[in-house]
Protein backbone atom coordinates (compact mmCIF):
# COMPACT_ATOMS: atom_id res chain seq x y z
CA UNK A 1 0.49 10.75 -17.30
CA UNK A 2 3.54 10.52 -14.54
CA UNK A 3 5.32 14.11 -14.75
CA UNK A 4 8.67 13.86 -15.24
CA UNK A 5 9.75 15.73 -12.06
CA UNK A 6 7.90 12.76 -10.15
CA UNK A 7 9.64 11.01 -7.39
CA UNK A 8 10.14 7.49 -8.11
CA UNK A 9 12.83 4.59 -7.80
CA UNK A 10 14.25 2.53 -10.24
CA UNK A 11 14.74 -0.89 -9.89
CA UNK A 12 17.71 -2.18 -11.90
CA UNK A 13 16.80 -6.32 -11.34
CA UNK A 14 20.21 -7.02 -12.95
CA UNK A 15 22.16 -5.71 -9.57
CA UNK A 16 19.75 -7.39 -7.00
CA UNK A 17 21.31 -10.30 -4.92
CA UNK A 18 17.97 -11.02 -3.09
CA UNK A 19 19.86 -9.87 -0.07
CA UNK A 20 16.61 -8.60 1.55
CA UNK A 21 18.30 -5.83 2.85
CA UNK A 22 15.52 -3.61 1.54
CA UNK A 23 12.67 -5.99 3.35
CA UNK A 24 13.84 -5.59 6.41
CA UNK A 25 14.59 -1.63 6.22
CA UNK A 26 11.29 -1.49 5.37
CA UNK A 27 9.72 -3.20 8.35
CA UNK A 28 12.12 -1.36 10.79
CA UNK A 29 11.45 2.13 9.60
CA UNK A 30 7.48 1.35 10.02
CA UNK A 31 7.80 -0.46 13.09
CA UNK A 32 6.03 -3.35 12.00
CA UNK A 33 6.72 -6.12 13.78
CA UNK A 34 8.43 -9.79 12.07
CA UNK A 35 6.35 -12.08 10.46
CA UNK A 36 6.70 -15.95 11.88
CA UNK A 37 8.82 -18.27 9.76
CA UNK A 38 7.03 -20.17 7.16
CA UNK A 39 8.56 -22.08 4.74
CA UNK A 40 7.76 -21.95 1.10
CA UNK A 41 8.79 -25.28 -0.67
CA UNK A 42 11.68 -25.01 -3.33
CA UNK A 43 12.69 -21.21 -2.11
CA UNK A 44 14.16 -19.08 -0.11
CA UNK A 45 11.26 -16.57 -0.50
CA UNK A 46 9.66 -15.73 2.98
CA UNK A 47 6.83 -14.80 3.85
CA UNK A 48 5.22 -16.58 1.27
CA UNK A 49 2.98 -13.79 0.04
CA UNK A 50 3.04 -9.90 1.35
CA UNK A 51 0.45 -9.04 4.62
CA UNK A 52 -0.29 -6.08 7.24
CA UNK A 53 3.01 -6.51 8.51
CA UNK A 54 4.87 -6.86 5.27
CA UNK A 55 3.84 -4.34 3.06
CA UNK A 56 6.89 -4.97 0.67
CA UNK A 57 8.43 -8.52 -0.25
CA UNK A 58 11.40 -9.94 -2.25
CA UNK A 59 9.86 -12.35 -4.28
CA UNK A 60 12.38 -15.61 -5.79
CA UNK A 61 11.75 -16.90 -9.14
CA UNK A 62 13.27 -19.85 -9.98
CA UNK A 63 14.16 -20.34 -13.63
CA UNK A 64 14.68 -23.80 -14.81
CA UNK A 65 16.66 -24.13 -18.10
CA UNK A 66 16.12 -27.63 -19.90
CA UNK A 67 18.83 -27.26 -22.57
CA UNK A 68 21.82 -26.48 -19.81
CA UNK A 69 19.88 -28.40 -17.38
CA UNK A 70 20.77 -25.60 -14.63
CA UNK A 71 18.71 -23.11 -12.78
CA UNK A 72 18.80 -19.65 -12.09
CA UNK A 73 17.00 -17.13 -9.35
CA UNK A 74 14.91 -13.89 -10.29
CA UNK A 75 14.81 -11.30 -7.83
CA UNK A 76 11.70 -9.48 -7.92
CA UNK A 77 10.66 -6.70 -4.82
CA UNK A 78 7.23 -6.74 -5.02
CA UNK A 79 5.12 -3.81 -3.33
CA UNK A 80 2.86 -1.09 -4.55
CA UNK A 81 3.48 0.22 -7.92
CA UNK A 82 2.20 3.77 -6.80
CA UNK A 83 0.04 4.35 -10.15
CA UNK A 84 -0.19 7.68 -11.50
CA UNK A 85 -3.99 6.88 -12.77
CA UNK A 86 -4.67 4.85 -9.31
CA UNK A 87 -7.85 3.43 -9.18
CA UNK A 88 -7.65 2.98 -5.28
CA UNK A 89 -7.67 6.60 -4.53
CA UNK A 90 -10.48 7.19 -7.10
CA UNK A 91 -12.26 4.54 -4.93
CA UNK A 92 -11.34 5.47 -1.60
CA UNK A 93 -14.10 6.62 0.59
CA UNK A 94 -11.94 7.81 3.33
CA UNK A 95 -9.41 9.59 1.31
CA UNK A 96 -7.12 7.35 3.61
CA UNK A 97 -5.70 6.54 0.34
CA UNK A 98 -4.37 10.23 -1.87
CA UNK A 99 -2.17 10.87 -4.29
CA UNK A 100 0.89 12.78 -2.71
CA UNK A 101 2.38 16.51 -4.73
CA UNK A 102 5.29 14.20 -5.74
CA UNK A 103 3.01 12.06 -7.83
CA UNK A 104 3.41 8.74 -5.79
CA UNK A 105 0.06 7.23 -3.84
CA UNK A 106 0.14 8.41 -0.58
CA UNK A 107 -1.72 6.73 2.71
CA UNK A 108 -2.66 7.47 5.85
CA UNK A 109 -3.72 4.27 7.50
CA UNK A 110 -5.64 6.10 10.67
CA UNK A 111 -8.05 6.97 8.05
CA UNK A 112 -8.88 3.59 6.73
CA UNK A 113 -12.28 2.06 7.53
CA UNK A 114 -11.69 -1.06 5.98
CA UNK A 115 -13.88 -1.48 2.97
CA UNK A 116 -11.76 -3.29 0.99
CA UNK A 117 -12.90 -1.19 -2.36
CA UNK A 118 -9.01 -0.27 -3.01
CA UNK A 119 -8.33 -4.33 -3.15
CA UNK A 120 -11.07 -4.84 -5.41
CA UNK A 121 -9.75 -2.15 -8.22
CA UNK A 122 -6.09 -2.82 -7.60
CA UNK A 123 -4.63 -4.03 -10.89
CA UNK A 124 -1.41 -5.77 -8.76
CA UNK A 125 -3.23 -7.21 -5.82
CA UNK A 126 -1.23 -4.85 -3.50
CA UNK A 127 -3.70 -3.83 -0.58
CA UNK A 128 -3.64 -6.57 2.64
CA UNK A 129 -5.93 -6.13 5.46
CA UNK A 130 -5.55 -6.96 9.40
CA UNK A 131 -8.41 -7.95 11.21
CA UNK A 132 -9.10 -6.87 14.47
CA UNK A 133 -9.67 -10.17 16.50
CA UNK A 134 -12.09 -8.39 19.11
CA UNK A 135 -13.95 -5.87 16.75
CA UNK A 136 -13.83 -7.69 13.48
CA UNK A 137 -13.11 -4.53 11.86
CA UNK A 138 -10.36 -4.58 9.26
CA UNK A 139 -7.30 -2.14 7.96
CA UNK A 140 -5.37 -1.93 5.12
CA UNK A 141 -1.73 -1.66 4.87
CA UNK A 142 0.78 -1.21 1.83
CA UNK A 143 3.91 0.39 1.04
CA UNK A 144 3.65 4.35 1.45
CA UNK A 145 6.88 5.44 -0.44
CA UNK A 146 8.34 6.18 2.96
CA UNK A 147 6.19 9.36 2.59
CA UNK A 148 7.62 10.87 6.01
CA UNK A 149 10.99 10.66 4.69
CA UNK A 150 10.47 11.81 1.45
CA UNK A 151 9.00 14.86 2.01
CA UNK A 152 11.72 15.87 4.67
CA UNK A 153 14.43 15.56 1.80
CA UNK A 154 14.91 12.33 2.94
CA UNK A 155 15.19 9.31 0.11
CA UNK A 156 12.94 5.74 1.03
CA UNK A 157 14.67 3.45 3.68
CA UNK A 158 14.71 0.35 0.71
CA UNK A 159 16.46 2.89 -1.47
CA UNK A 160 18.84 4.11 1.17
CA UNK A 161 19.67 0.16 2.92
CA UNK A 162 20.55 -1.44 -0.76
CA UNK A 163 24.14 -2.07 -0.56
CA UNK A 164 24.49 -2.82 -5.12
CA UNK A 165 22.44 0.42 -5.50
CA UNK A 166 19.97 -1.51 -7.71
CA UNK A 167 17.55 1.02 -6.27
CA UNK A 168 17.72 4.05 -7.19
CA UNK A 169 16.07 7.44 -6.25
CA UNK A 170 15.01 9.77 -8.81
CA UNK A 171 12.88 11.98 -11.27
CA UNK A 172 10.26 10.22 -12.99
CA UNK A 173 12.04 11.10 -16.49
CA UNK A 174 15.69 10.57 -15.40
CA UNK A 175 14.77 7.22 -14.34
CA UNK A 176 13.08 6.30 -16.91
CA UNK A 177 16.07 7.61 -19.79
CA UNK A 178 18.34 5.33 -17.54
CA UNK A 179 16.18 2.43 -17.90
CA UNK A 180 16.08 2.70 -21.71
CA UNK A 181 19.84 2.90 -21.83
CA UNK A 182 20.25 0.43 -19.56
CA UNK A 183 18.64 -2.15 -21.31
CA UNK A 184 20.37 -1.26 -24.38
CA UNK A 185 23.47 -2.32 -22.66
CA UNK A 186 22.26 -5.66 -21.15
CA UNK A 187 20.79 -6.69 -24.24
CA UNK A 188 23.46 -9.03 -25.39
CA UNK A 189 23.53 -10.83 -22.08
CA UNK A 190 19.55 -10.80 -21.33
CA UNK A 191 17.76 -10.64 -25.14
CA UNK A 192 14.21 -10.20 -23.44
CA UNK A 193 15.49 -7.03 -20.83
CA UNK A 194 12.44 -4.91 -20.85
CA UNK A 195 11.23 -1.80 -18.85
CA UNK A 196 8.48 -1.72 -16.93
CA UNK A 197 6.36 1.19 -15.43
CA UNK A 198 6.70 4.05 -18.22
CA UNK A 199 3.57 3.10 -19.64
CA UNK A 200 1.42 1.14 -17.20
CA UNK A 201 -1.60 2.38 -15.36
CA UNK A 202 -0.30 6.56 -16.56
CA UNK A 203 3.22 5.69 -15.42
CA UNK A 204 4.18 3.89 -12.42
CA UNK A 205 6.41 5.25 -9.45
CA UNK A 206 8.16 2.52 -9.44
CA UNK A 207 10.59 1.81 -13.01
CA UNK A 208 11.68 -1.36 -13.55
CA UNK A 209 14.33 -2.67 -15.92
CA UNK A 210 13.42 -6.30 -16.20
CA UNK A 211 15.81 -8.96 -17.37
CA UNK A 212 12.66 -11.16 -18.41
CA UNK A 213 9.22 -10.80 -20.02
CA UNK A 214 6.81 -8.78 -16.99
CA UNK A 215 4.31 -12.67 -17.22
CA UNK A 216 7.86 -14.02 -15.58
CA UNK A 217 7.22 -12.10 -12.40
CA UNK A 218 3.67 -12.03 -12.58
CA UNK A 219 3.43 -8.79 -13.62
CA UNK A 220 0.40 -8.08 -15.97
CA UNK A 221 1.40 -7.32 -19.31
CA UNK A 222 -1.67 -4.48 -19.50
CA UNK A 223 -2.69 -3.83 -16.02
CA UNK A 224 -6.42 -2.40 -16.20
CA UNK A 225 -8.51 -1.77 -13.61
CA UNK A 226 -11.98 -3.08 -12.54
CA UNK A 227 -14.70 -2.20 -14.70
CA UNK A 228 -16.94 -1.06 -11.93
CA UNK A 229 -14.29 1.55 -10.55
CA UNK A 230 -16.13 4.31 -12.40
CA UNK A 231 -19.27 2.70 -10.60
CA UNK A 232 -17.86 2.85 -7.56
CA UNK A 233 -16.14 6.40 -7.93
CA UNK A 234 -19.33 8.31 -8.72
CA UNK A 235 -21.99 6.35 -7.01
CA UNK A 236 -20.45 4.16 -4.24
CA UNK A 237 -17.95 6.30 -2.74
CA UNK A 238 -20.56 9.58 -2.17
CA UNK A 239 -22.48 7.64 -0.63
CA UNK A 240 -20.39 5.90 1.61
CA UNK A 241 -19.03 9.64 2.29
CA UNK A 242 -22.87 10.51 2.94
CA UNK A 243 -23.10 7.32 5.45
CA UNK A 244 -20.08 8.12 7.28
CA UNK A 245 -21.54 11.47 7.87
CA UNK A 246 -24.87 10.14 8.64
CA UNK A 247 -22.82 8.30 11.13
CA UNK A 248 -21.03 10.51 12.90
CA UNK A 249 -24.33 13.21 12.95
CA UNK A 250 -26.47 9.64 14.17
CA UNK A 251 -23.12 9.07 16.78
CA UNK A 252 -23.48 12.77 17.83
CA UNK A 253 -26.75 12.87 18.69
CA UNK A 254 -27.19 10.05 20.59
CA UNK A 255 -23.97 10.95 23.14
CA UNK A 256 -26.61 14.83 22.77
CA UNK A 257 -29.50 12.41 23.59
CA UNK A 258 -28.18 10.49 26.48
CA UNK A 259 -26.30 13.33 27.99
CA UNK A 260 -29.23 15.25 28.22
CA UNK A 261 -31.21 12.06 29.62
CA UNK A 262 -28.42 11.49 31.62
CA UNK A 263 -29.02 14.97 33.21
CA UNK A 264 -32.09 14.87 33.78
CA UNK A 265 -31.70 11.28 35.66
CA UNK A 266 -29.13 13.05 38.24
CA UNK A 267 -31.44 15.72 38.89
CA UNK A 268 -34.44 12.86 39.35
CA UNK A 269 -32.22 11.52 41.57
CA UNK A 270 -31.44 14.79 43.69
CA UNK A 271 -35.06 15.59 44.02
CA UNK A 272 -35.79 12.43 44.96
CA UNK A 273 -32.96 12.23 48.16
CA UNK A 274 -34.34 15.83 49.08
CA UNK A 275 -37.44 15.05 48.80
CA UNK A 276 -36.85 11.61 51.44
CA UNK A 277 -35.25 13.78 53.86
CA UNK A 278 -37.68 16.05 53.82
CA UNK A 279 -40.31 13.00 54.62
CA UNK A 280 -37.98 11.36 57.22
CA UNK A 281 -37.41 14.72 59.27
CA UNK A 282 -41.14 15.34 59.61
């Protein structure tokens, strides 16, 4: 379970404008470059889905209500829900992929060799992967909790860019107190406000307080992992840590073996100029 002195933020939907002030902090403080235009029929939502390059999305959700015949827009920022019982770390071969002392999941992406286990066991669909057009080989990207900042004292570029403070940086448990209380307030106006991320997966890092049932945002009511994660923890994982040993020593040795060869060429080669000199002077 989450410990309450956890880092996390809250995510108060109710304040949101969909400003996607937060987006774009995100891609600026990771350097990532923009994402072509692409238009998504019926909303303002863009990209259409997260990728490499945008490891955190605001999400529109358009609510159609028959009986006033009027509409209305959810705001939803969609990114990793840092798990405290994360299933991609268990996974993770690499260890590209940790969980950090102040309980979010961590990443270092220079350590990712593409596998694509931590998709496969991911309850939210979070992990996208970039393809390397000339090697084929692929890395994963997702939101890291702004992991640099936060450990220099700093608080997450969404949190600090949000100009309604619907994000909000805190201890697990303080969040998640505000969240309850915060609901209670709203429930007049919004009869199905919810929180989400107490409970889920051993406490998320990320607490929401939901104006609509979690389905509405395509949030899985029970998130559970794969059933082969245990599977792939004990058995697969070793031995893909075994391989990528095996590797390396198999790597090793051959730059051993052809230096030595190398060697041995040159001095081939120096015998065999001395040895034509020798022949053309006589």
């Amino acid at each position: 379970m989450a410990k309450k002195h956890d880092k996390v933020i809250l995510v108060d939907t109710t304040l949101c404008t969909g400003c996607k002030a937060c987006q774009i902090a995100c891609k600026e403080w990771h350097n990532l470059p923009a994402t072509e235009f692409e238009h998504v029929s019926g909303t303002y939502q863009n990209p259409a889905d997260r990728n490499a390059n945008t490891p955190m999305l605001m999400k529109f959700i358009e609510q159609y209500d028959k009986s006033t015949d009027s509409m209305d827009w959810i705001f939803w920022k969609d990114q990793c829900m840092h798990c405290t019982d994360a299933p991609c770390v268990e996974v993770c071969p690499s260890e590209a992929l940790f969980t950090h002392e102040d309980g979010f999941v961590g990443f270092n992406q220079d350590s990712c060799i593409g596998c694509t286990y931590c998709s496969k066991v991911c309850p939210f669909d979070i992990p996208r992967f970039e393809t390397d057009t000339l090697t084929g080989s692929k890395r994963m990207n997702k939101c890291d909790f702004c992991q640099d900042r936060v450990t220099n004292g700093e608080v997450p570029a969404c949190v600090r860019t949000c100009p309604t403070n619907c994000l909000e940086f805190d201890t697990w448990q303080n969040a998640v107190d505000k969240a309850y209380q915060r609901v209670e307030k709203i429930k007049d106006q919004f009869p199905n406000a919810n929180v989400y991320g107490d409970t889920e997966m051993g406490g998320l890092h990320y607490i929401y307080i939901l104006t609509e049932k979690p389905d509405t945002y395509g949030l899985p009511v029970e998130p559970k992992t794969d059933e082969l994660v245990s599977f792939r923890r004990d058995v697969v994982k070793p031995a893909t840590k075994v391989l990528m040993g095996a590797t390396a020593v198999g790597l090793l040795t051959n730059f051993i073996v052809a230096s030595a060869n190398y060697g041995k060429e040159e001095d081939k080669e120096t015998n065999d100029v001395m040895t034509n000199g020798d022949d053309k002077h006589e």
